[in-house]
N, C-alpha and C. Protein backbone atom coordinates (compact mmCIF):
# COMPACT_ATOMS: atom_id res chain seq x y z
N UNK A 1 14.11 48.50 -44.35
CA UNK A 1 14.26 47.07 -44.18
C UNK A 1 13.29 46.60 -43.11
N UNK A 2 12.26 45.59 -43.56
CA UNK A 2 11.62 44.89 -42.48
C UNK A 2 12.14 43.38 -42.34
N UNK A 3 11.40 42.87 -41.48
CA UNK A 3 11.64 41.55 -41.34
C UNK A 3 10.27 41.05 -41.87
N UNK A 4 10.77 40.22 -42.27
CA UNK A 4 9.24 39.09 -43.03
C UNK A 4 9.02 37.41 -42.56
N UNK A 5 7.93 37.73 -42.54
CA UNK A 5 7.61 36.15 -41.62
C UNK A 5 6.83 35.04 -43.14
N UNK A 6 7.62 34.37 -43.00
CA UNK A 6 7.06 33.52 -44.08
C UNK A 6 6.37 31.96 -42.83
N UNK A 7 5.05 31.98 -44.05
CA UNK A 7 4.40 30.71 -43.00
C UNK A 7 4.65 29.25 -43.78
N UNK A 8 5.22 28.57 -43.30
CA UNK A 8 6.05 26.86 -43.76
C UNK A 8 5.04 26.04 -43.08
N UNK A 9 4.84 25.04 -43.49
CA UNK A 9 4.67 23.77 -42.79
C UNK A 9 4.36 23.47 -41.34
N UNK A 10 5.78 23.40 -40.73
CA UNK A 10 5.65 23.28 -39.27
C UNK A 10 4.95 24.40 -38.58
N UNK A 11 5.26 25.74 -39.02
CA UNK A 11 4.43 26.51 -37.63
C UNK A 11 2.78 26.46 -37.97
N UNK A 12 2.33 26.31 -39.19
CA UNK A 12 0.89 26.19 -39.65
C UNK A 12 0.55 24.56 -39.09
N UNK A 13 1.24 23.81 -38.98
CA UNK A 13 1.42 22.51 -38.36
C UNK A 13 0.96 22.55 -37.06
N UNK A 14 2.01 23.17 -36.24
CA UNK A 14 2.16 23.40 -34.87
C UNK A 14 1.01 24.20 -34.60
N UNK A 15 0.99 24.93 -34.92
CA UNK A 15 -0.46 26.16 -34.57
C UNK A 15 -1.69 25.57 -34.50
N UNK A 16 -2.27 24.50 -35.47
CA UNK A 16 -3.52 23.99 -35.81
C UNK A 16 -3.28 22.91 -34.37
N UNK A 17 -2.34 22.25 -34.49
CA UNK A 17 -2.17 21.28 -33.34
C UNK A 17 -2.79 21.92 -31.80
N UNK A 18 -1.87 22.79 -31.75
CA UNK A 18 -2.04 23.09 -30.28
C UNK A 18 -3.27 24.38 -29.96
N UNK A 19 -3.83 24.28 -30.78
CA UNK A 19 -5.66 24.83 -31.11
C UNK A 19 -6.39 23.73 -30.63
N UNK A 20 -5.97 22.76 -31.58
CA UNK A 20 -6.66 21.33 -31.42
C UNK A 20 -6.69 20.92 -30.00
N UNK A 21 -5.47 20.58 -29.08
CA UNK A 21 -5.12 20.35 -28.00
C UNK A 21 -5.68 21.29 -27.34
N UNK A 22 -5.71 22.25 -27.10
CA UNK A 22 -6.94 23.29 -26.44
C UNK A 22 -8.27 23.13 -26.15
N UNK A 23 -8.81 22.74 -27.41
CA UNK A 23 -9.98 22.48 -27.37
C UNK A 23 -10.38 21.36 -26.96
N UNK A 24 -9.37 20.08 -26.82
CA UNK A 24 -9.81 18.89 -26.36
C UNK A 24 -9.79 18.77 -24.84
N UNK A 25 -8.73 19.75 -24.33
CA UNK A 25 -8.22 19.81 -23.00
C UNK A 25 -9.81 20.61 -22.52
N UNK A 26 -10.59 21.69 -23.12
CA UNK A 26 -11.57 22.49 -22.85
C UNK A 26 -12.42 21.53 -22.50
N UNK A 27 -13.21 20.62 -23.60
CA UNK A 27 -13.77 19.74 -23.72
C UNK A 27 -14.24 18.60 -22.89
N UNK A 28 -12.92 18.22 -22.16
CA UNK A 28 -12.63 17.38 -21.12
C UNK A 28 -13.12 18.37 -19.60
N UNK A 29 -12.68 19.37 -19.30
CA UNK A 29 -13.23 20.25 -18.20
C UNK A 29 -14.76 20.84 -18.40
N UNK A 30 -14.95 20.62 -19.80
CA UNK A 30 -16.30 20.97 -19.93
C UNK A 30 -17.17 19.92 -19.82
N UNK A 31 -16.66 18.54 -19.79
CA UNK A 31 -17.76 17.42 -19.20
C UNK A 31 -17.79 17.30 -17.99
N UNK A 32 -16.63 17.57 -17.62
CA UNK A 32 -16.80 17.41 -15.79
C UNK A 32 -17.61 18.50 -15.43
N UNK A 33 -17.57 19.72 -16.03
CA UNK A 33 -18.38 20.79 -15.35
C UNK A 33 -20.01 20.46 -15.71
N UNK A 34 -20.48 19.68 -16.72
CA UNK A 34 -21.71 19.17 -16.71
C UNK A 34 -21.87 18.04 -15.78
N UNK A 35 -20.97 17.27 -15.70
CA UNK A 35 -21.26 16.05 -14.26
C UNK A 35 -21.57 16.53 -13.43
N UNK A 36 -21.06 17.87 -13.17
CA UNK A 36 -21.13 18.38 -11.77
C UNK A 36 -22.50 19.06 -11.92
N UNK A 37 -23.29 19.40 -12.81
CA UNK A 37 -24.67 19.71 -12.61
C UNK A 37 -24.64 20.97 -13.37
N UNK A 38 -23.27 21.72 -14.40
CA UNK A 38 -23.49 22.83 -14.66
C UNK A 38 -24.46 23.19 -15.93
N UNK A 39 -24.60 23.64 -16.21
CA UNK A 39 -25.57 24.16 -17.51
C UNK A 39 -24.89 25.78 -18.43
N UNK A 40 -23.90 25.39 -19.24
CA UNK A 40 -23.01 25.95 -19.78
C UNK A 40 -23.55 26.83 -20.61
N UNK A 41 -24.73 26.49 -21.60
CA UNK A 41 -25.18 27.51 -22.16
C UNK A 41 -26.70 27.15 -22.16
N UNK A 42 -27.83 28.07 -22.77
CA UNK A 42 -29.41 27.96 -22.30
C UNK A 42 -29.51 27.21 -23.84
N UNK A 43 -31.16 26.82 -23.63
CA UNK A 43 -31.32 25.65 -24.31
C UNK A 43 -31.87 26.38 -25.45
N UNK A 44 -32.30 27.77 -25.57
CA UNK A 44 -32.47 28.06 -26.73
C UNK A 44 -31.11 28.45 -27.83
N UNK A 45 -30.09 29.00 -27.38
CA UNK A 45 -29.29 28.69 -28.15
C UNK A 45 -28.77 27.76 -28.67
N UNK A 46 -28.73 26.36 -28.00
CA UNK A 46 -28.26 25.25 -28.56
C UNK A 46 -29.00 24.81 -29.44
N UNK A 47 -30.51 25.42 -29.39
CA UNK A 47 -31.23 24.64 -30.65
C UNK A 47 -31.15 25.32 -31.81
N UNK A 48 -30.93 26.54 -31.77
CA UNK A 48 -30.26 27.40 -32.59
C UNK A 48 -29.12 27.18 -33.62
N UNK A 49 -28.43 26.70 -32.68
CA UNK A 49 -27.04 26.60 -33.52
C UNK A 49 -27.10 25.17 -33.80
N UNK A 50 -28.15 23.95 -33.30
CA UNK A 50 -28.48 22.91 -33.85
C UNK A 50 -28.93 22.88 -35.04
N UNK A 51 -29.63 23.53 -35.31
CA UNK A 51 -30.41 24.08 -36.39
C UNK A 51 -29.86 24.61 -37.85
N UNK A 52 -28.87 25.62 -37.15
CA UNK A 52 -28.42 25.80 -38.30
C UNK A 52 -27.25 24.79 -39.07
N UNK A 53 -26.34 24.26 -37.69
CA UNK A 53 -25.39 23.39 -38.70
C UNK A 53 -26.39 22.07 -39.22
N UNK A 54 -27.71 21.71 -38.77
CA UNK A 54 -28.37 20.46 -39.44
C UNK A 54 -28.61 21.02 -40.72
N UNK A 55 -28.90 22.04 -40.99
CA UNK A 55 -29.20 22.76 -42.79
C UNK A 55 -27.86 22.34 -43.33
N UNK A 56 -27.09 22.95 -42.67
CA UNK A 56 -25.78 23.01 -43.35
C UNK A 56 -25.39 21.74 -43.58
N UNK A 57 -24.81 20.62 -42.67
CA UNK A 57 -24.62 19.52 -43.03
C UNK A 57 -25.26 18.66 -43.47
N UNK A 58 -27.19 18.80 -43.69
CA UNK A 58 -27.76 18.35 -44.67
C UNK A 58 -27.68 18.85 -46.17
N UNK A 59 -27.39 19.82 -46.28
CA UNK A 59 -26.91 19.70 -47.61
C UNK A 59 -25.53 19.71 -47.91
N UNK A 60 -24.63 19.35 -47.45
CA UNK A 60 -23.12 19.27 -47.28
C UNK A 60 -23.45 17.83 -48.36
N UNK A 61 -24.27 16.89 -47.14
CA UNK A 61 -24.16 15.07 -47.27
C UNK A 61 -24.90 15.27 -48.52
N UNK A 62 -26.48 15.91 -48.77
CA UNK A 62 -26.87 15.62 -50.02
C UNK A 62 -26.24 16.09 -51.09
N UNK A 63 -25.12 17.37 -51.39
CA UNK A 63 -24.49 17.07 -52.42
C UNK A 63 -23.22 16.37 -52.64
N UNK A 64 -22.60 15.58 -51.42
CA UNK A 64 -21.93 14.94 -51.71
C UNK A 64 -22.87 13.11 -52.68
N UNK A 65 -23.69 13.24 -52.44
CA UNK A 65 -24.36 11.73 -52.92
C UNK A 65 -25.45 10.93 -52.14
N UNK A 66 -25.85 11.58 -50.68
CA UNK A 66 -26.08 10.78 -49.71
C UNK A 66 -27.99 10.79 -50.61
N UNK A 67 -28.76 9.90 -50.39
CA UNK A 67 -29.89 9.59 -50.47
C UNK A 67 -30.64 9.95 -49.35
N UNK A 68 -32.27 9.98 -49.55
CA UNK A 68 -32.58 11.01 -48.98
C UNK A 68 -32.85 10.40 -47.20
N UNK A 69 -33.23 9.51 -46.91
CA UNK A 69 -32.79 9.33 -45.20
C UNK A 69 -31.65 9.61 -44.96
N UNK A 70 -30.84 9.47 -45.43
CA UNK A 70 -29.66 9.30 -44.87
C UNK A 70 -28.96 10.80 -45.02
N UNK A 71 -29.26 11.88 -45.62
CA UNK A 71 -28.26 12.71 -45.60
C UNK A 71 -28.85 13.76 -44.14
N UNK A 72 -29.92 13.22 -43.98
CA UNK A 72 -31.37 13.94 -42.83
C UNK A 72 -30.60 13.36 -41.12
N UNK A 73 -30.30 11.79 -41.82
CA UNK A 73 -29.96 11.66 -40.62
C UNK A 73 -28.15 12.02 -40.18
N UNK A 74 -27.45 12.17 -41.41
CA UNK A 74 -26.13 12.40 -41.38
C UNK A 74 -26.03 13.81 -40.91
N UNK A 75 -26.54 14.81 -41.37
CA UNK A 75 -27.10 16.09 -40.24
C UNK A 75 -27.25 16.47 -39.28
N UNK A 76 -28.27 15.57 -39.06
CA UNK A 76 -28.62 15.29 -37.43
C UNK A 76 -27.42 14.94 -36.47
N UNK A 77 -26.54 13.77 -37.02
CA UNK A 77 -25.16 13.15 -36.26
C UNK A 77 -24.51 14.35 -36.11
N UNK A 78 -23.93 14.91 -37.29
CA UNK A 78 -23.04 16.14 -37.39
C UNK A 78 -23.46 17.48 -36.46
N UNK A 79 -24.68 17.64 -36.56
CA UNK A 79 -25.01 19.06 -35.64
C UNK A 79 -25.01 18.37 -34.02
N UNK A 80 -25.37 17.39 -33.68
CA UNK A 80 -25.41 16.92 -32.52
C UNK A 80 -23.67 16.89 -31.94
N UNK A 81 -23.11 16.27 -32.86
CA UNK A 81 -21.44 16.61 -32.48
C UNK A 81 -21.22 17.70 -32.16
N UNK A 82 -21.68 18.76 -33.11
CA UNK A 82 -21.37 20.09 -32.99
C UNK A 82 -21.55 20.88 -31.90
N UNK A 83 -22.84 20.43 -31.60
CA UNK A 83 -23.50 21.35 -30.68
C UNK A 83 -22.93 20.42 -29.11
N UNK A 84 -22.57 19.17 -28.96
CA UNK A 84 -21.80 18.89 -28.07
C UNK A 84 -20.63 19.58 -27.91
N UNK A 85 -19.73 19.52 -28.72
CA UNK A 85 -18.56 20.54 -28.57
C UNK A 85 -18.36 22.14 -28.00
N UNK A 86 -19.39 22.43 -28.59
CA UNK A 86 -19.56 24.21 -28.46
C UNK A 86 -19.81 24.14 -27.33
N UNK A 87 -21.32 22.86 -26.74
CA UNK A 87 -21.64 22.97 -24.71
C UNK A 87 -20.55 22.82 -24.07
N UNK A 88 -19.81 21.87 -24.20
CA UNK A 88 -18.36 21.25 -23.62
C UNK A 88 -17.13 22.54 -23.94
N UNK A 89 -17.01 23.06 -24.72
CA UNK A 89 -15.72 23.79 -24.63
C UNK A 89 -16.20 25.09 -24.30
N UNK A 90 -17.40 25.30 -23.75
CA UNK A 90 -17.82 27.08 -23.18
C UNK A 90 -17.99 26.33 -21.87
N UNK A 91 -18.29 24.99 -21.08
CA UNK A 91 -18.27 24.61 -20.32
C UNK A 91 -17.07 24.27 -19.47
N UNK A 92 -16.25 23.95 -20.20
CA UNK A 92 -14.83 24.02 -19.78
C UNK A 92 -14.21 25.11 -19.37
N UNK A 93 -14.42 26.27 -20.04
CA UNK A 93 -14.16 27.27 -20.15
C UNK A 93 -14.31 27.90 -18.64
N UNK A 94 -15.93 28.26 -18.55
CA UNK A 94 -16.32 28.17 -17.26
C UNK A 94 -15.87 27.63 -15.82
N UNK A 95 -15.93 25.86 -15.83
CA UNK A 95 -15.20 25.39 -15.19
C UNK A 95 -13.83 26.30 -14.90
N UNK A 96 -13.05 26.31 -15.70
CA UNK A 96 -11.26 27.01 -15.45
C UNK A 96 -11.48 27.96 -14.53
N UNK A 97 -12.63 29.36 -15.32
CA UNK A 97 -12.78 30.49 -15.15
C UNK A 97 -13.38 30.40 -13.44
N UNK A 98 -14.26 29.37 -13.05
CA UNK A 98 -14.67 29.35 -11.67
C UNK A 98 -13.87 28.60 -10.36
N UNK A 99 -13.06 27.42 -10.97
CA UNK A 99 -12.20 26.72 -10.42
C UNK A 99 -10.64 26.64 -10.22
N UNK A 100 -10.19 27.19 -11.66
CA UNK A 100 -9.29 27.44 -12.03
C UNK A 100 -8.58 25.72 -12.29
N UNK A 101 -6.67 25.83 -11.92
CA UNK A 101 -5.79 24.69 -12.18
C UNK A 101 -5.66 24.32 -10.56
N UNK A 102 -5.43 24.95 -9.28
CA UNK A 102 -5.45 24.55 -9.04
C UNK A 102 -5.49 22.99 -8.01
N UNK A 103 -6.04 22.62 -8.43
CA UNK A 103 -6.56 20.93 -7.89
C UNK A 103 -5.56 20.35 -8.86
N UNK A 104 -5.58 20.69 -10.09
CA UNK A 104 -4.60 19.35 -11.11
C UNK A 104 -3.07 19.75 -10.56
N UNK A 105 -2.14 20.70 -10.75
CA UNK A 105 -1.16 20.72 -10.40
C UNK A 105 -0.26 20.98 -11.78
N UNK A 106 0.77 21.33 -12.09
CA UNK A 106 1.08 22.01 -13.10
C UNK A 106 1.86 20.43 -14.01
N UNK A 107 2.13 19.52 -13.42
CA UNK A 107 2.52 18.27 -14.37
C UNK A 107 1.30 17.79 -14.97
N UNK A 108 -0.39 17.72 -14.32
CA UNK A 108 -1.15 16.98 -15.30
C UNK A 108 -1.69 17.64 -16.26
N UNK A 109 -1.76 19.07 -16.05
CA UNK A 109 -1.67 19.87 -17.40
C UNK A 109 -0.97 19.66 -18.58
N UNK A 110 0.75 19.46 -17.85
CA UNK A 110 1.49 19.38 -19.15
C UNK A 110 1.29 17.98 -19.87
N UNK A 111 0.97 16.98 -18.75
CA UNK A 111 0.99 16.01 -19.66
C UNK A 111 -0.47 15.68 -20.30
N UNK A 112 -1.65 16.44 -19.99
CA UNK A 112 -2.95 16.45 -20.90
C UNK A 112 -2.42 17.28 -22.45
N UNK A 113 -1.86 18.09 -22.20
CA UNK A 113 -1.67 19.05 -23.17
C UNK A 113 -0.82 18.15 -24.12
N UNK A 114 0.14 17.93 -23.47
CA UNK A 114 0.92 16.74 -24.53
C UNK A 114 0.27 15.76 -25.46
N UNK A 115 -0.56 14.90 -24.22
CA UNK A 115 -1.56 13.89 -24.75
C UNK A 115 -2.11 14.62 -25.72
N UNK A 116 -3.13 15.74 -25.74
CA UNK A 116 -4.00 16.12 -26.75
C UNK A 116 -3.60 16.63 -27.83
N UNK A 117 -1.96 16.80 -27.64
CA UNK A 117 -1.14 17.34 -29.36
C UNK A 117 -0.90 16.35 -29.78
N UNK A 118 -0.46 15.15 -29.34
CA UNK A 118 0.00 14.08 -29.95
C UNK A 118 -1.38 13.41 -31.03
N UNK A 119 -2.57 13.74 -30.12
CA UNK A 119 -3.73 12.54 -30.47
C UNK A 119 -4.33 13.93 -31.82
N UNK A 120 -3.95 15.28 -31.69
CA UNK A 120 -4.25 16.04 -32.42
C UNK A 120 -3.55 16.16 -34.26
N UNK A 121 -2.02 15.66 -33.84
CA UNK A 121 -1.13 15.40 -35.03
C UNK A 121 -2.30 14.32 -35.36
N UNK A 122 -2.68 13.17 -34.70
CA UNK A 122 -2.89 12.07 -35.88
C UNK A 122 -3.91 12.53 -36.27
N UNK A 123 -4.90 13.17 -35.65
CA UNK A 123 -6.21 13.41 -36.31
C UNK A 123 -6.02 14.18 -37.67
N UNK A 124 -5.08 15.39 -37.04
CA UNK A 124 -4.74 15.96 -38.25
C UNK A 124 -4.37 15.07 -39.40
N UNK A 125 -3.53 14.46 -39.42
CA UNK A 125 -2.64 13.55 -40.67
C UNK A 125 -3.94 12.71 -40.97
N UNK A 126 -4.63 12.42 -40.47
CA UNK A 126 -5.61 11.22 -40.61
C UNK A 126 -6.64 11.74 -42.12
N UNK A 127 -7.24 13.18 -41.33
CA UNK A 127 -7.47 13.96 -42.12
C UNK A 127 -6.84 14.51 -43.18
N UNK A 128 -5.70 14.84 -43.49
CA UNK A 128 -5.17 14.91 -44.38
C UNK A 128 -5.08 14.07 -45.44
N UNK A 129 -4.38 12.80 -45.03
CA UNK A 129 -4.47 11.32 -46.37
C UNK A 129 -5.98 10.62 -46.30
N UNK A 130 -7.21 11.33 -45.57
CA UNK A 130 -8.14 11.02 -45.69
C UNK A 130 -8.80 9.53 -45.36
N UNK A 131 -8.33 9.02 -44.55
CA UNK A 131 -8.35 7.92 -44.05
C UNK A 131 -10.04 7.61 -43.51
């Protein structure tokens, strides 16, 4: 006899959420750690991994329909997001890892963390009914 874990709704729910909330909370410590003058990762990798998601999301947009400026420049938007995120959440990262919590105190954690599940459900759902 084992026990069996069946995956439902809510914990595949909950799980993606508070991933989400992670990464936004990262995100947020990873801009302050660039205000502060840091340099999170070197500039040849970022063009790197610029690079590759602009292939990728240029042809994402051109086979969805996009014409041809526009799927070049819809690329460009998308890898630039991308490659913001990846600086910001290895920057954050950093930040924690050199500064730690802390300066915030253990309530503005909980209530960032909160904030960023809540704003994470809608994104999620948003995404979902495709809004």
């Amino acid at each position: 006899m084992g026990i069996k874990f069946e995956s439902n709704d809510f914990t595949r729910a909950l799980g993606l959420v508070v991933a989400m909330a992670l990464v936004m909370i990262s995100v947020a410590y990873g801009i302050e750690f660039m205000l502060e003058g840091g340099k999170p990762l070197p500039t040849y990798i970022l063009l790197f991994v610029f690079s590759i998601v602009f292939v990728m999301a240029s042809v994402f947009f051109e086979k969805r329909g996009a014409e041809y400026p526009w799927f070049l420049i819809g690329g460009g938007i998308a890898s630039a997001c991308v490659v913001f995120l990846i600086t910001a959440s290895v920057g954050g990262i950093l930040y924690v890892r050199e500064k730690g919590f802390e300066g915030l105190g253990i309530e503005t954690i909980f209530y960032s963390l909160s904030i960023c599940m809540i704003l994470s459900m809608i994104l999620l759902s948003l995404v979902r009914h495709k809004l």
